[in-house]
PDB file of N, CA and C in Angstrom:
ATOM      1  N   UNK A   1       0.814  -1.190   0.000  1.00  0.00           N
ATOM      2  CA  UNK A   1       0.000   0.000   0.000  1.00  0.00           C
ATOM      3  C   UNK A   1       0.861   1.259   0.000  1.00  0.00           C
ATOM      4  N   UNK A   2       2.498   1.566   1.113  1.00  0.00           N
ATOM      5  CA  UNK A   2       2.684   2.731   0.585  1.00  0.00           C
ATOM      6  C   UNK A   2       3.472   2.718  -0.447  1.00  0.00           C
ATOM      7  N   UNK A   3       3.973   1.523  -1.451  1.00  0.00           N
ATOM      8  CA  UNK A   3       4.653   1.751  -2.518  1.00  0.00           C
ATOM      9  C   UNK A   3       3.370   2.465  -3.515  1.00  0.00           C
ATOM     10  N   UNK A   4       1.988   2.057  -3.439  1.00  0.00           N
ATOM     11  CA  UNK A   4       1.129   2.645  -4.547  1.00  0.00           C
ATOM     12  C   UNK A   4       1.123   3.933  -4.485  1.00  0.00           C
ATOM     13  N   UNK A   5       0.606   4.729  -2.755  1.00  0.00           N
ATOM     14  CA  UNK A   5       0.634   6.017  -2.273  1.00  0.00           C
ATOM     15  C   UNK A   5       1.729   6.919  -2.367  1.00  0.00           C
ATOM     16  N   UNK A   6       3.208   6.071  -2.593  1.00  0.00           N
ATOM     17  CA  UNK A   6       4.176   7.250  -2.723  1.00  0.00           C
ATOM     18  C   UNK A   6       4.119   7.231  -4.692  1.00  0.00           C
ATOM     19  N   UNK A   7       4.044   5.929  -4.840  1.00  0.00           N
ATOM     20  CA  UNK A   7       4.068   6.434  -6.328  1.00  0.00           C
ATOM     21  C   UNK A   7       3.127   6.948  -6.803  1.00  0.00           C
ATOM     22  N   UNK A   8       1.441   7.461  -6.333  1.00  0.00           N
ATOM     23  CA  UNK A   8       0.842   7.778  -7.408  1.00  0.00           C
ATOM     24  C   UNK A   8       1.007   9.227  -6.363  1.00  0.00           C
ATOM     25  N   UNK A   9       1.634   9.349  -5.165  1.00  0.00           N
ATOM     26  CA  UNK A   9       1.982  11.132  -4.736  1.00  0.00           C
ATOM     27  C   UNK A   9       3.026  11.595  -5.823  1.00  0.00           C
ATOM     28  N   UNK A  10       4.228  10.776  -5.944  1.00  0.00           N
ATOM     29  CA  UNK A  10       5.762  11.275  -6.549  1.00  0.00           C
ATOM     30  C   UNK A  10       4.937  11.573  -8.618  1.00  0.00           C
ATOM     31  N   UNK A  11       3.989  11.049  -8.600  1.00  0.00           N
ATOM     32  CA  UNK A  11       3.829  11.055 -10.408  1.00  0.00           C
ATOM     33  C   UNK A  11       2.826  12.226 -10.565  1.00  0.00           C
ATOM     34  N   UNK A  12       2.387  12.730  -9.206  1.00  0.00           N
ATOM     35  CA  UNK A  12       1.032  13.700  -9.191  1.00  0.00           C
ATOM     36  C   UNK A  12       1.715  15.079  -8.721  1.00  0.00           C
ATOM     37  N   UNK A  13       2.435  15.219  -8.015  1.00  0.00           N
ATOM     38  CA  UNK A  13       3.708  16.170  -7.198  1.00  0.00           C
ATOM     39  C   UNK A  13       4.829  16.610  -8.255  1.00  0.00           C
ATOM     40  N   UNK A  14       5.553  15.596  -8.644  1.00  0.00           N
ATOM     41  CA  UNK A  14       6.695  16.172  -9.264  1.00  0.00           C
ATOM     42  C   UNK A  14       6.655  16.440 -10.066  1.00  0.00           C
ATOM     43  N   UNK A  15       5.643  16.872 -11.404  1.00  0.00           N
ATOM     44  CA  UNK A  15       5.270  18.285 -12.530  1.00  0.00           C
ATOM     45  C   UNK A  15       5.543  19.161 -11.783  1.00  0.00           C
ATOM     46  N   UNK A  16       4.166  18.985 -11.048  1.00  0.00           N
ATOM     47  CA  UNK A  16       4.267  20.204 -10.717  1.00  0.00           C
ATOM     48  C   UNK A  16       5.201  20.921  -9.921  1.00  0.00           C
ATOM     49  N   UNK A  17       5.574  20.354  -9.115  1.00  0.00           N
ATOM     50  CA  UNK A  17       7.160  20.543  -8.274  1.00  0.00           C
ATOM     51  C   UNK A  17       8.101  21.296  -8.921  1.00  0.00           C
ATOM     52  N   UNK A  18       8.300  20.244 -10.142  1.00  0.00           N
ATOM     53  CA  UNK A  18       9.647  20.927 -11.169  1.00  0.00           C
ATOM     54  C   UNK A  18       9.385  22.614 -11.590  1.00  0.00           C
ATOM     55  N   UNK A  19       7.779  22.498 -12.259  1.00  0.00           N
ATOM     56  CA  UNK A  19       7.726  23.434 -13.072  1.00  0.00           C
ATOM     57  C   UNK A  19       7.626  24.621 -12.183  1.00  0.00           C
ATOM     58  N   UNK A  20       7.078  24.843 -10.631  1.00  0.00           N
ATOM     59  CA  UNK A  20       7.463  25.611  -9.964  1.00  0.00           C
ATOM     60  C   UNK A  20       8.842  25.981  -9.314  1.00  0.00           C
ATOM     61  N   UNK A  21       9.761  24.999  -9.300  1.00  0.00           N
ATOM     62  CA  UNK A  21      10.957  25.340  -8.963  1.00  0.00           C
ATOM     63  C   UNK A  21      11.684  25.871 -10.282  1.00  0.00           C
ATOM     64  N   UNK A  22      11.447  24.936 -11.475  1.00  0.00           N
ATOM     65  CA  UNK A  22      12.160  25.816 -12.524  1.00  0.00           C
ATOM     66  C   UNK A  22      11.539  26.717 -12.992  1.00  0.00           C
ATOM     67  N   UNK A  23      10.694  27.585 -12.296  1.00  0.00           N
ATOM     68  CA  UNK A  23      10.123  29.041 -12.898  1.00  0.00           C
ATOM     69  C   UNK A  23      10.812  29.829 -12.485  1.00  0.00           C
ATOM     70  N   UNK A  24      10.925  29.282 -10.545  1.00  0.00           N
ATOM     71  CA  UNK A  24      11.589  30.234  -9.526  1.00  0.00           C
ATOM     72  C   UNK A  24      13.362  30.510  -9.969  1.00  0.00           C
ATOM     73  N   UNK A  25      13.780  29.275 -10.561  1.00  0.00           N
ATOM     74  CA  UNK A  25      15.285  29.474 -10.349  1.00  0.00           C
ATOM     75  C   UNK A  25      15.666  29.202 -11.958  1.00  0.00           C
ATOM     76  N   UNK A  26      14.641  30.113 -12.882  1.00  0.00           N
ATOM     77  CA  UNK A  26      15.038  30.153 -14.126  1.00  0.00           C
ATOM     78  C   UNK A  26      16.512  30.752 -14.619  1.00  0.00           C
ATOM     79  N   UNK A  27      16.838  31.972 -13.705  1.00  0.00           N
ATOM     80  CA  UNK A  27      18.271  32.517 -13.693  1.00  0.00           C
ATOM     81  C   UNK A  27      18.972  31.425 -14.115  1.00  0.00           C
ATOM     82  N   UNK A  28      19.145  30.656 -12.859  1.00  0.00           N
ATOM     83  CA  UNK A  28      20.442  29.912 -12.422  1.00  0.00           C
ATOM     84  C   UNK A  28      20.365  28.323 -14.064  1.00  0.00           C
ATOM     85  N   UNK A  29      18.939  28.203 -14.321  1.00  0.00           N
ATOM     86  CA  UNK A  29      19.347  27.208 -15.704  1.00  0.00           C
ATOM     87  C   UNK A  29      19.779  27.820 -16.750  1.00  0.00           C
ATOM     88  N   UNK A  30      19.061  28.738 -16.766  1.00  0.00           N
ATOM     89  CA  UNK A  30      19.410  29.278 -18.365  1.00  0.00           C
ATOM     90  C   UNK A  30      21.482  29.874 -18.143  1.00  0.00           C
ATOM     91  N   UNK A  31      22.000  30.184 -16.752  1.00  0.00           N
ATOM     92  CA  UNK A  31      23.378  30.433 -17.374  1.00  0.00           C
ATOM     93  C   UNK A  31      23.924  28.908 -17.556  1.00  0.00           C
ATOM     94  N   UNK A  32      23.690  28.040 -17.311  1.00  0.00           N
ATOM     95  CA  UNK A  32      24.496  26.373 -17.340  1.00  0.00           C
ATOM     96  C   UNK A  32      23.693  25.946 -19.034  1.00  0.00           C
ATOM     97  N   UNK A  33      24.946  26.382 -19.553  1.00  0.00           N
ATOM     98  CA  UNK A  33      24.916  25.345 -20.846  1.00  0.00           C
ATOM     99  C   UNK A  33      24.878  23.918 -20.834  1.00  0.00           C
ATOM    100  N   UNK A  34      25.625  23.262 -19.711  1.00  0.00           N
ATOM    101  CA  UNK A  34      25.321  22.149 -19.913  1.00  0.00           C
ATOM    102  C   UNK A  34      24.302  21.305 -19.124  1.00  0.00           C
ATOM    103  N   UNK A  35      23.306  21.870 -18.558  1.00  0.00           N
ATOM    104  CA  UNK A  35      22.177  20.923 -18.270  1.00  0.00           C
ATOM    105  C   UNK A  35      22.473  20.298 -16.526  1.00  0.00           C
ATOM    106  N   UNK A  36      23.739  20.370 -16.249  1.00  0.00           N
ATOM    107  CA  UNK A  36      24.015  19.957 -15.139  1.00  0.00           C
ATOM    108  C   UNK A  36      23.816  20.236 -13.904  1.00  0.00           C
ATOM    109  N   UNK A  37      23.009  21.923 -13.909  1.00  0.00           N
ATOM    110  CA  UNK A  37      22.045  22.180 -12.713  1.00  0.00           C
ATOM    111  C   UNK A  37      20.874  21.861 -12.798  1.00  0.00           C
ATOM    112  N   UNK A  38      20.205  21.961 -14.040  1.00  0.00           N
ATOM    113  CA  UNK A  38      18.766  20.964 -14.215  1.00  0.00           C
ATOM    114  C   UNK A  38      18.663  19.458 -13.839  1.00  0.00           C
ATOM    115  N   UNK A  39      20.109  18.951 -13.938  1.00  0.00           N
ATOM    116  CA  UNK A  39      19.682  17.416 -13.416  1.00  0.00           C
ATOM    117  C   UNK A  39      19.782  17.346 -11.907  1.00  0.00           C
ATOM    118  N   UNK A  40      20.605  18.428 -11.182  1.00  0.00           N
ATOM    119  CA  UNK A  40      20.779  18.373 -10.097  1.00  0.00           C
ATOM    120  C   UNK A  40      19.391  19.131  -9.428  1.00  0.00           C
ATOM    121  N   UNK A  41      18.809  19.843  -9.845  1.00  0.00           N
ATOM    122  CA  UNK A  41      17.594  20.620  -9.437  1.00  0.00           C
ATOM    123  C   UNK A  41      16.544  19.856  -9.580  1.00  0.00           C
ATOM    124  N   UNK A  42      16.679  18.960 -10.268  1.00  0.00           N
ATOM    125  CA  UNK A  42      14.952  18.214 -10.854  1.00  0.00           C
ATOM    126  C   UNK A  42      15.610  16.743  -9.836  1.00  0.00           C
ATOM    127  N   UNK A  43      16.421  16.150  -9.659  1.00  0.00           N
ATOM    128  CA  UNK A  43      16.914  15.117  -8.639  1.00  0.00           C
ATOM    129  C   UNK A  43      16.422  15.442  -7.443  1.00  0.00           C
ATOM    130  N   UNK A  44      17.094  16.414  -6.706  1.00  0.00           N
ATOM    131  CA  UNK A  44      16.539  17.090  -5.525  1.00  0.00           C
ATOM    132  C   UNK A  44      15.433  17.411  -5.417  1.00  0.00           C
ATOM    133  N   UNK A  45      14.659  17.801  -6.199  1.00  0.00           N
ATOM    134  CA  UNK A  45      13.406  17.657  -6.306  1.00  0.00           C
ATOM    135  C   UNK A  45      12.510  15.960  -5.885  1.00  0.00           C
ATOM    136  N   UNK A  46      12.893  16.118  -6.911  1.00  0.00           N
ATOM    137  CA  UNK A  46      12.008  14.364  -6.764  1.00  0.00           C
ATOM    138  C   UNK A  46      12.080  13.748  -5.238  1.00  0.00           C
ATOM    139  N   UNK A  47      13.636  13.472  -4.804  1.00  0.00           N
ATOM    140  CA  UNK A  47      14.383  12.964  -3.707  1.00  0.00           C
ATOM    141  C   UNK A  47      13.171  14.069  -2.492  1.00  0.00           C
ATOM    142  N   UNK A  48      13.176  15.012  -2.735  1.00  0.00           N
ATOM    143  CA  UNK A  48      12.262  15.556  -1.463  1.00  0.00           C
ATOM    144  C   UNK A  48      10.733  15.171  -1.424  1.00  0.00           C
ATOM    145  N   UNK A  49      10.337  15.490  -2.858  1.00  0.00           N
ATOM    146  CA  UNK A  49       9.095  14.917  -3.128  1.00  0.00           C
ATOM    147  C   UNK A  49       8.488  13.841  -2.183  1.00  0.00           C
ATOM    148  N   UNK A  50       9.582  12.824  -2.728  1.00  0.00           N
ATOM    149  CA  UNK A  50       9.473  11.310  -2.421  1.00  0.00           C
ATOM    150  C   UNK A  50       9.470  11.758  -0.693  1.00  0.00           C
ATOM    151  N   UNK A  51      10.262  12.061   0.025  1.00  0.00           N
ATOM    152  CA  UNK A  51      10.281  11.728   1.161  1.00  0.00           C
ATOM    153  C   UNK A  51       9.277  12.640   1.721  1.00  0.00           C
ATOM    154  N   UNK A  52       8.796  13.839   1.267  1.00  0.00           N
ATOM    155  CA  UNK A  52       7.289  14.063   1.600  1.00  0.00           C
ATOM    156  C   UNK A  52       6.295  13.409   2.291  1.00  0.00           C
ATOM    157  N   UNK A  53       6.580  12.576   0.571  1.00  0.00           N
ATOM    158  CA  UNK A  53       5.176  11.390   0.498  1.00  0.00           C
ATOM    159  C   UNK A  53       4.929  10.156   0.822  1.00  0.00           C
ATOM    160  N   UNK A  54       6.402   9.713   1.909  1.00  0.00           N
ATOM    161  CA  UNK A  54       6.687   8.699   3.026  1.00  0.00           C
ATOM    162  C   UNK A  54       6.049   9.085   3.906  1.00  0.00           C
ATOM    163  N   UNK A  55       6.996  10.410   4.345  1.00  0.00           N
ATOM    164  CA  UNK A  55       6.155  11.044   5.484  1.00  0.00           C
ATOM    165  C   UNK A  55       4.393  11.145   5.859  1.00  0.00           C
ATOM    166  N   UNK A  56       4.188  11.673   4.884  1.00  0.00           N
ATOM    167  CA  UNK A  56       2.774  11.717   4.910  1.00  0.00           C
ATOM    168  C   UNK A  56       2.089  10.101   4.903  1.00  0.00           C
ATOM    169  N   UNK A  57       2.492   9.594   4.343  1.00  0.00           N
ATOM    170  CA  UNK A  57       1.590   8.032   4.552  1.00  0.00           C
ATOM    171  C   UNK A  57       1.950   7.378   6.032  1.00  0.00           C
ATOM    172  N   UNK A  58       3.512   7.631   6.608  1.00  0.00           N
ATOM    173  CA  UNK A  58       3.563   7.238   8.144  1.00  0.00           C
ATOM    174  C   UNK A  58       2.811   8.204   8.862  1.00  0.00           C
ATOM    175  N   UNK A  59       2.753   8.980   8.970  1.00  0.00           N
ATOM    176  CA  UNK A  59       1.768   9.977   9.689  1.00  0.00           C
ATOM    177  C   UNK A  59       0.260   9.870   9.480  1.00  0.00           C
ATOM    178  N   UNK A  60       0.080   9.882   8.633  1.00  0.00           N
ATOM    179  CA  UNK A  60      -1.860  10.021   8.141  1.00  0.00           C
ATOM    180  C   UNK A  60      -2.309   9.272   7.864  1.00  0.00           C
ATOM    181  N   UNK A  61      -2.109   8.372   6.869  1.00  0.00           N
ATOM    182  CA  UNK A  61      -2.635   7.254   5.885  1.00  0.00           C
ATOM    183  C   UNK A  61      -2.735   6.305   7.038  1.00  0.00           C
ATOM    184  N   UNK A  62      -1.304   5.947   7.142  1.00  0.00           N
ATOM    185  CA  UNK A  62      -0.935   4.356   7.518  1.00  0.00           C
ATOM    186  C   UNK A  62      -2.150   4.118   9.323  1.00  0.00           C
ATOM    187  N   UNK A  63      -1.975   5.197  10.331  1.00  0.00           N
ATOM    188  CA  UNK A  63      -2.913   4.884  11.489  1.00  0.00           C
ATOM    189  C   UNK A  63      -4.149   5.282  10.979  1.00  0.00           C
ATOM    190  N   UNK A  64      -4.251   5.560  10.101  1.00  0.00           N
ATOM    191  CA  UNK A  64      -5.743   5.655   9.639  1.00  0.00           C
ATOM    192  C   UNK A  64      -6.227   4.358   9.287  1.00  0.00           C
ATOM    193  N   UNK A  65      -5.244   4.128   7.983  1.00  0.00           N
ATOM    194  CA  UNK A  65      -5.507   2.511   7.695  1.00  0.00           C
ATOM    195  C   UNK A  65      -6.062   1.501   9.092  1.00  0.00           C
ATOM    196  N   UNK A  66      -4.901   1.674  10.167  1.00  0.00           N
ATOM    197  CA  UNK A  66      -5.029   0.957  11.153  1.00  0.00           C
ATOM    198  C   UNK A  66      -6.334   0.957  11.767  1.00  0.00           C
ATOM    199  N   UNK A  67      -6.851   2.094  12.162  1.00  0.00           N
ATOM    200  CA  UNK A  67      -7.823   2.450  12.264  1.00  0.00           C
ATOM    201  C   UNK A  67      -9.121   1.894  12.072  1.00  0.00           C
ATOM    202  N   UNK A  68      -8.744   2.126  10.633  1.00  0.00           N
ATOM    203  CA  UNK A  68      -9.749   0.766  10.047  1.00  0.00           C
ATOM    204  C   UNK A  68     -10.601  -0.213  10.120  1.00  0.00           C
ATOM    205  N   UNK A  69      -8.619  -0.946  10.065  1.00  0.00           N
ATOM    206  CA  UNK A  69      -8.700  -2.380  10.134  1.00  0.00           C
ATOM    207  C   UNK A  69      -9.462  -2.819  11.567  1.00  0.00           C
ATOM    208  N   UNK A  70      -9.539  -2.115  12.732  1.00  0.00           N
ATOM    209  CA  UNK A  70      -9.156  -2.340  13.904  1.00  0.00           C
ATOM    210  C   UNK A  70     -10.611  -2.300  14.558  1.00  0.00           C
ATOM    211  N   UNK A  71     -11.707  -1.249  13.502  1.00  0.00           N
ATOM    212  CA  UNK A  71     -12.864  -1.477  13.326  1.00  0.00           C
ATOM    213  C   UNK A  71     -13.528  -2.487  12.730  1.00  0.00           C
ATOM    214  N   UNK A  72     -12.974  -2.893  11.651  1.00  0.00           N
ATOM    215  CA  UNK A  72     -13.915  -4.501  11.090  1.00  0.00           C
ATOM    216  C   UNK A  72     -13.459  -6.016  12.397  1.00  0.00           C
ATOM    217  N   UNK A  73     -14.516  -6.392  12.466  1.00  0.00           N
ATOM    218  CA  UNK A  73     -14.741  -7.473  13.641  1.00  0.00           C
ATOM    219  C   UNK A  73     -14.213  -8.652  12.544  1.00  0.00           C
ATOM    220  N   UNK A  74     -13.256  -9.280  12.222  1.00  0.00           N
ATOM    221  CA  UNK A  74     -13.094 -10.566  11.425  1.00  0.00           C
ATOM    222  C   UNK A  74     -12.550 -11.423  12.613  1.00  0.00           C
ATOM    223  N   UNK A  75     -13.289 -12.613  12.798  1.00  0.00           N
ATOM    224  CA  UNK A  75     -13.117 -14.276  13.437  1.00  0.00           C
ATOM    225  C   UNK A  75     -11.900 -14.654  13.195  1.00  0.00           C
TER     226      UNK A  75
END
C-alpha cells in the first residue's frame, strides 16, 4: 500500500514541483549550458518529493488505515 501512495503522490507532485521550482530558479538554468544544474535541481526535487510522500503516509494514511482495520470485527 505505501509503494502505490508514494508512487501515485511522486507522479502527481513532481510536474508540478519541477515546473514551480524551474520558474523560480530560471536565472540559475538558463546560465548552465550544460544541463548539469537541471539534473541536479529536478533530482533534488524528486528525492524531497518522495520523502514528503513517506512522510505523509507514516503519519496520516498508515494509522488511519489501522484504524480501520481495527474497526472490522473478522473471526
Amino acid at each position: 500500500m505505501a509503494i502505490i501512495f508514494v508512487g501515485l503522490w511522486v507522479g502527481l507532485t513532481v510536474p508540478i514541483a519541477l515546473s514551480v521550482v524551474f520558474a523560480l530558479l530560471k536565472p540559475i538554468v538558463m546560465v548552465d549550458n550544460t544541463g548539469i544544474s537541471m539534473l541536479i535541481i529536478g533530482l533534488l526535487v524528486a528525492f524531497v518529493d518522495g520523502y514528503i510522500g513517506i512522510k505523509i503516509y507514516d503519519k496520516k494514511i498508515e494509522p488511519w488505515l489501522e484504524r480501520r482495520k481495527q474497526k472490522r470485527n473478522f473471526p
